[in-house]
C-alpha atoms as a PDB file:
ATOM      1  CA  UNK A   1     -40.653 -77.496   1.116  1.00  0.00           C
ATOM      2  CA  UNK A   2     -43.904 -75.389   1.478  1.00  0.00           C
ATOM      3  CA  UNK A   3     -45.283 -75.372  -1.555  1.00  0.00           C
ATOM      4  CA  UNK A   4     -49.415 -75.357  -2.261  1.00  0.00           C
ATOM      5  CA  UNK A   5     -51.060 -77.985  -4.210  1.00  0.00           C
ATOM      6  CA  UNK A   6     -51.044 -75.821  -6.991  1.00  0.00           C
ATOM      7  CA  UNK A   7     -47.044 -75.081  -7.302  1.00  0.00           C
ATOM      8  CA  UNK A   8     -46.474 -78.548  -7.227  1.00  0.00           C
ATOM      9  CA  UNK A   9     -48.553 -79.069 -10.077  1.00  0.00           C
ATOM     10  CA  UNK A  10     -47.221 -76.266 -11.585  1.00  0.00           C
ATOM     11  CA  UNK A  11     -43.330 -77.284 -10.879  1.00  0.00           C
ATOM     12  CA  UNK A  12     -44.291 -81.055 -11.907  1.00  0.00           C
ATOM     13  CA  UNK A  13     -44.892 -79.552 -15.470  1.00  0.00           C
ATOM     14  CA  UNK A  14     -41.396 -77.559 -14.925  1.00  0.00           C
ATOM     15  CA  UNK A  15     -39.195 -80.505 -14.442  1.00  0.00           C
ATOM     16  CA  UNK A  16     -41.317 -82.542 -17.293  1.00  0.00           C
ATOM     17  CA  UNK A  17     -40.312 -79.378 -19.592  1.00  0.00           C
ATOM     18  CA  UNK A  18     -43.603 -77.701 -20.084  1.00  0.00           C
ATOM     19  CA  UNK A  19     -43.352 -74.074 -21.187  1.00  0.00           C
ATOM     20  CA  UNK A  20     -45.215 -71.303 -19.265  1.00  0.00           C
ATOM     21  CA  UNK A  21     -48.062 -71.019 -21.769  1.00  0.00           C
ATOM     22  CA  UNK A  22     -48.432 -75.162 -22.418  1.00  0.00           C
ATOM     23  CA  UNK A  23     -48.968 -75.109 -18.231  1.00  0.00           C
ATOM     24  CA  UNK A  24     -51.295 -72.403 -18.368  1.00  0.00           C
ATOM     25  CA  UNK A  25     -53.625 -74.589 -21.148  1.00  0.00           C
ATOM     26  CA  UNK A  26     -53.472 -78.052 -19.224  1.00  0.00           C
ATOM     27  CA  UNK A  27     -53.819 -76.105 -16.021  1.00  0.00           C
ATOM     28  CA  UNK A  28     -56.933 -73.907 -17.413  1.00  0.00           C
ATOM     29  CA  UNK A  29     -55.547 -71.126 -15.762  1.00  0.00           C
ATOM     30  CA  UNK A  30     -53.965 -67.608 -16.864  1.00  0.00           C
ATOM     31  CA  UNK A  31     -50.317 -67.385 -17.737  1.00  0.00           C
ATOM     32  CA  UNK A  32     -49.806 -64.882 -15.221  1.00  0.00           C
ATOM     33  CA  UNK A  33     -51.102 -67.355 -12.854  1.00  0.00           C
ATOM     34  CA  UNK A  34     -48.427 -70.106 -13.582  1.00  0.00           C
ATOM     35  CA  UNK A  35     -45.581 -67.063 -13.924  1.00  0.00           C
ATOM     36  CA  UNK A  36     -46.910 -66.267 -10.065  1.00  0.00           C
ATOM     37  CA  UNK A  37     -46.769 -69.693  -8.678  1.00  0.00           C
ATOM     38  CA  UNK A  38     -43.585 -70.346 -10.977  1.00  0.00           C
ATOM     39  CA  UNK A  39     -42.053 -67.279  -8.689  1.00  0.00           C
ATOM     40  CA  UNK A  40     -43.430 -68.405  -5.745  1.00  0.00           C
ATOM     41  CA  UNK A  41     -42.176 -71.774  -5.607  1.00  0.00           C
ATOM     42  CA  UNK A  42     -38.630 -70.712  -6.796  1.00  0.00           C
ATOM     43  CA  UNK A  43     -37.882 -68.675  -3.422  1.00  0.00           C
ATOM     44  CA  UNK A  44     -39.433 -71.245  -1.445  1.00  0.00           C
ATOM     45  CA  UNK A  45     -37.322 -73.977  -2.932  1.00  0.00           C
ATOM     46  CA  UNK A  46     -34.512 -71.278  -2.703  1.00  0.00           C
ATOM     47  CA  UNK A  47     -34.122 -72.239  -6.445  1.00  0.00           C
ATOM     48  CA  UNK A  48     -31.316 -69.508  -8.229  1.00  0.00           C
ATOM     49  CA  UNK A  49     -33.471 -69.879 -11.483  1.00  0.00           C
ATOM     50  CA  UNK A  50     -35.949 -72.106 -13.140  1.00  0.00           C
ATOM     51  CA  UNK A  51     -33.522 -74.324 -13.912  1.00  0.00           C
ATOM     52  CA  UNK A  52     -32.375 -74.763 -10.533  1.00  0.00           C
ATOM     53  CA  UNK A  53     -34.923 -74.672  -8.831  1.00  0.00           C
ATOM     54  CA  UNK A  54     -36.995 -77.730 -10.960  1.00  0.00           C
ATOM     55  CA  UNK A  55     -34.034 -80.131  -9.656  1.00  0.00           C
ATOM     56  CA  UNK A  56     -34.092 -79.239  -6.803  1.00  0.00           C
ATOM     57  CA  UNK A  57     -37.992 -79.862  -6.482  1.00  0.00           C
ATOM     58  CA  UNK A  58     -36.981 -83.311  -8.292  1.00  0.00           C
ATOM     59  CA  UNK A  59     -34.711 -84.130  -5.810  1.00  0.00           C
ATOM     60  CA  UNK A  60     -36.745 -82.524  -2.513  1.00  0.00           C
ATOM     61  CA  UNK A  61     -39.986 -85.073  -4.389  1.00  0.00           C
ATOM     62  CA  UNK A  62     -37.808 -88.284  -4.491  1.00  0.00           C
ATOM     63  CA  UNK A  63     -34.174 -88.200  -2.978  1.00  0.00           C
ATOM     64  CA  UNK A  64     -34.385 -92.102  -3.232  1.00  0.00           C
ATOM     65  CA  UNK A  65     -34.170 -91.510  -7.145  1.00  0.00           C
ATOM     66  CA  UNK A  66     -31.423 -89.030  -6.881  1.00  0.00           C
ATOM     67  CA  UNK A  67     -29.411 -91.182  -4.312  1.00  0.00           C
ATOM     68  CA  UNK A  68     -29.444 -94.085  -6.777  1.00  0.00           C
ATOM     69  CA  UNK A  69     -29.024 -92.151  -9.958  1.00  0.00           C
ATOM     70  CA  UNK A  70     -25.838 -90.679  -8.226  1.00  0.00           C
ATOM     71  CA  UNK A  71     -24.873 -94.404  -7.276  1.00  0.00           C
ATOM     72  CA  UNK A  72     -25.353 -95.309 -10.856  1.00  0.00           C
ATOM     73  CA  UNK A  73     -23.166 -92.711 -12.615  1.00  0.00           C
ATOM     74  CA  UNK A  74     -20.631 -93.236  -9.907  1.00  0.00           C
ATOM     75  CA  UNK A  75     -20.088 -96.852 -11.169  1.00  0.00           C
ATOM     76  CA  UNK A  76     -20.522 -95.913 -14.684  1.00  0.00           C
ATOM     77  CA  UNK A  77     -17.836 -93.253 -14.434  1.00  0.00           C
END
């Protein structure tokens, strides 16, 4: 994953559930700025959407979670 400092900041937010406009405020930047490195980060993740492409940061930031959070459920279930 190649992302710049600033879209992982920006896809942090994502995955916490930040809108576009609440990033722009806590990032003092434009909204057009977080839309850009919203974008950007999506094809590098190879996300298909927002969505998508938030878990997958998640997971690419801390497979150890998502291994044991799999484990988990698999008991549960």
């Amino acid at each position: 994953m190649n992302l710049t400092p600033q879209e992982k900041i920006v896809m942090a937010y994502v995955v916490l559930g930040l809108s576009d406009k609440e990033i722009s405020q806590k990032m003092k930047i434009k909204y057009s700025t977080v839309r850009t490195y919203i974008d950007r980060a999506i094809l590098k993740i190879g996300g298909r959407n927002r969505t998508h492409a938030a878990f997958k940061f998640l997971v690419l930031q801390s497979p150890e979670v998502y291994l044991q959070t799999i484990e988990t459920l698999q008991e549960v279930l």
